[in-house]
N, C-alpha and C. Protein backbone atom coordinates (compact mmCIF):
# COMPACT_ATOMS: atom_id res chain seq x y z
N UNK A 1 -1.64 -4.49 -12.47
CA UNK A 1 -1.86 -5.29 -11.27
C UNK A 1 -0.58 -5.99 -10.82
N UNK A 2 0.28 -6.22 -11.52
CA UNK A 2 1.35 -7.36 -11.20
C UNK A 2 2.47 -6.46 -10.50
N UNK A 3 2.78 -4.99 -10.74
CA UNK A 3 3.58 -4.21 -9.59
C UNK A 3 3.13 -4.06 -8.24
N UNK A 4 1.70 -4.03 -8.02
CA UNK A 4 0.91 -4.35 -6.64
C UNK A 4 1.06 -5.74 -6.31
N UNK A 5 1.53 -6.42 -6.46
CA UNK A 5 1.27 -8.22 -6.23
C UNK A 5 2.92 -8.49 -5.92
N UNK A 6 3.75 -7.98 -7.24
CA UNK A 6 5.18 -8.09 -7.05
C UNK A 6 5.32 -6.82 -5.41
N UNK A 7 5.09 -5.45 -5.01
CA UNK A 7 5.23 -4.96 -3.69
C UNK A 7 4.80 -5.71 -2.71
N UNK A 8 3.30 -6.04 -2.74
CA UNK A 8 2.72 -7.07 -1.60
C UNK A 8 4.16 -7.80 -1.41
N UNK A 9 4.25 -8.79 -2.49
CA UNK A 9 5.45 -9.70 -1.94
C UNK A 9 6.62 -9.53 -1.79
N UNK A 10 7.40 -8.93 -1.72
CA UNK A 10 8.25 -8.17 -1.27
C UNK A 10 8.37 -7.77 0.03
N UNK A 11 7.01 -6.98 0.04
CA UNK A 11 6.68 -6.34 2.14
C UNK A 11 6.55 -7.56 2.67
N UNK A 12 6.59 -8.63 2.20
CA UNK A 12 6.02 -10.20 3.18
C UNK A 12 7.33 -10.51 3.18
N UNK A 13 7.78 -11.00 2.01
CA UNK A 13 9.25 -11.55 2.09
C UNK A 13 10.08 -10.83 3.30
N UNK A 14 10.05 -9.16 2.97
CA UNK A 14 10.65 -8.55 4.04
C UNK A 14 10.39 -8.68 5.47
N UNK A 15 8.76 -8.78 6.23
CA UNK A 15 8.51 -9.23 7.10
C UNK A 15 8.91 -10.05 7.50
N UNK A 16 9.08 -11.17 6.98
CA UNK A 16 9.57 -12.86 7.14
C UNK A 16 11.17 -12.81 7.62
N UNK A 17 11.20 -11.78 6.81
CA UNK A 17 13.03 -11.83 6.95
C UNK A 17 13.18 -10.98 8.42
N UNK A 18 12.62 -9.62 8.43
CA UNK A 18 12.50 -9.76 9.93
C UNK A 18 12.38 -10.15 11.14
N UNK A 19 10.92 -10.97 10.76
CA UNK A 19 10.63 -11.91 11.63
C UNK A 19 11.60 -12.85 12.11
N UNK A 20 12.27 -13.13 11.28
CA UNK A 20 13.16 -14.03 11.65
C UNK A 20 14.40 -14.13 12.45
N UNK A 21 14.92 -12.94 12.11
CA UNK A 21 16.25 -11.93 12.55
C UNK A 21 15.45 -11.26 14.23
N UNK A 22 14.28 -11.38 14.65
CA UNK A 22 13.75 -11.07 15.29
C UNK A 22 14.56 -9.50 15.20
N UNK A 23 13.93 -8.53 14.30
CA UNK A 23 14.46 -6.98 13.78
C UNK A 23 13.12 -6.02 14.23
N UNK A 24 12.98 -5.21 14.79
CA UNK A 24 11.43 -4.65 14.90
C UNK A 24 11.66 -3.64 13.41
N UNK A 25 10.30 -3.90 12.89
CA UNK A 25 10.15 -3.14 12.11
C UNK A 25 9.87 -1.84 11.65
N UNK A 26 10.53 -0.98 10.85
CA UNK A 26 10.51 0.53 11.16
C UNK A 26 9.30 1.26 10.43
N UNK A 27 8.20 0.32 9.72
CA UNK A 27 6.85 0.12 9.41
C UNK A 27 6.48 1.40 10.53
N UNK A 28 5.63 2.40 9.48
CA UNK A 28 4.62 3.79 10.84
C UNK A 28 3.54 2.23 11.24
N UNK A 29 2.82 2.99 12.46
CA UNK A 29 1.71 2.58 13.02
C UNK A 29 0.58 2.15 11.77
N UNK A 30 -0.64 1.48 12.15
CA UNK A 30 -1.70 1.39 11.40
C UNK A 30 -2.49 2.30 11.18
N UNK A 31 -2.17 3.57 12.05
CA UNK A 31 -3.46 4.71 12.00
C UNK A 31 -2.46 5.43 10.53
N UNK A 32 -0.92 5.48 10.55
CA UNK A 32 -0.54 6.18 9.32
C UNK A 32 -0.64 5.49 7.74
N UNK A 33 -0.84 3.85 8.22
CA UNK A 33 -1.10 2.95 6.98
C UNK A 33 -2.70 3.06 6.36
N UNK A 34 -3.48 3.20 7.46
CA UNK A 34 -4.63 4.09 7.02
C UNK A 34 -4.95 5.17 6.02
N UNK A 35 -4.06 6.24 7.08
CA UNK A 35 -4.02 7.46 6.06
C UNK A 35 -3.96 7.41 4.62
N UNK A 36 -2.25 6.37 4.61
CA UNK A 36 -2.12 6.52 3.22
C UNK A 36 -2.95 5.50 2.16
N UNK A 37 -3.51 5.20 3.07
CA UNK A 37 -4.53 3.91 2.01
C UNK A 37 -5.39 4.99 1.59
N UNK A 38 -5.59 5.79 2.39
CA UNK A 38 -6.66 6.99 2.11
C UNK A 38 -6.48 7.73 1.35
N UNK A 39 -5.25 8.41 0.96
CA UNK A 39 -4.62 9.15 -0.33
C UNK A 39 -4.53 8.47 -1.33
N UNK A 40 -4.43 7.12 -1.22
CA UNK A 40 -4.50 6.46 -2.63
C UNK A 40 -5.94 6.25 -3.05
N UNK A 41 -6.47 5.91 -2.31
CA UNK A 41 -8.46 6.23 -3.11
C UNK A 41 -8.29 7.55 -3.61
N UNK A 42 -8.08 8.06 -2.33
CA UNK A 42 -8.33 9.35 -3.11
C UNK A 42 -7.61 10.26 -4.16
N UNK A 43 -6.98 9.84 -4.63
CA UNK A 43 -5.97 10.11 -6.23
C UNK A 43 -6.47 9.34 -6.76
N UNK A 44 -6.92 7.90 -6.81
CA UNK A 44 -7.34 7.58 -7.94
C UNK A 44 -8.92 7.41 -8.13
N UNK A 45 -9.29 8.27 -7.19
CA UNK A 45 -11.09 8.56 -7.10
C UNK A 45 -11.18 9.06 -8.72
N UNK A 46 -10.81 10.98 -8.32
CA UNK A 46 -11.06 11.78 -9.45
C UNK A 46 -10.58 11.06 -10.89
N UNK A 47 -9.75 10.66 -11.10
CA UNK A 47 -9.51 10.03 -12.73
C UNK A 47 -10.67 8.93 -13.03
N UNK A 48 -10.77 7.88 -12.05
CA UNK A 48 -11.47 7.16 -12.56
C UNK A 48 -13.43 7.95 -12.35
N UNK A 49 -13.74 8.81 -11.67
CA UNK A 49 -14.89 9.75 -11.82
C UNK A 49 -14.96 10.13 -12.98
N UNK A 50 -13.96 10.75 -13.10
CA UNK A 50 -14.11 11.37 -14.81
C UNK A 50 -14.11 10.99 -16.06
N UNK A 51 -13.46 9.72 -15.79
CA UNK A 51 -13.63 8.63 -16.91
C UNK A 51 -15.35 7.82 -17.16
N UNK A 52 -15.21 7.59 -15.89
CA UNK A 52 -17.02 7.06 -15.74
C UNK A 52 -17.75 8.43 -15.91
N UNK A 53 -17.96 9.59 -15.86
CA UNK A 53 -18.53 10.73 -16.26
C UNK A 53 -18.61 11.59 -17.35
N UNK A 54 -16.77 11.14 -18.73
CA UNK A 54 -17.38 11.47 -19.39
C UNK A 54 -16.49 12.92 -19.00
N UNK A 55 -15.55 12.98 -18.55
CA UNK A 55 -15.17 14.80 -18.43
C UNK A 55 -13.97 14.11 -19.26
């Protein structure tokens, strides 16, 4: 958990620091932050299925 918590803060810190510098950010859209939220369920669907199942 603490490499997800240490990135979160990092992408904020970095925001902030943009924000500030008024820098536009080279961040894809929300429909591609989607996506990849979507590949990450879904990679860690099957392991944790199979663990709860027992394969």
């Amino acid at each position: 958990m603490e490499p997800y918590l240490v990135s979160l803060g990092a992408g904020v810190l970095i925001g902030v620091i943009y924000s500030v510098i008024k820098v536009r950010s080279p961040a894809p859209p929300l429909i591609a932050l989607i996506g990849l939220l979507g590949m990450v369920i879904g990679v860690q669907a099957i392991p944790t299925l199979r663990r709860l199942l027992g394969f």
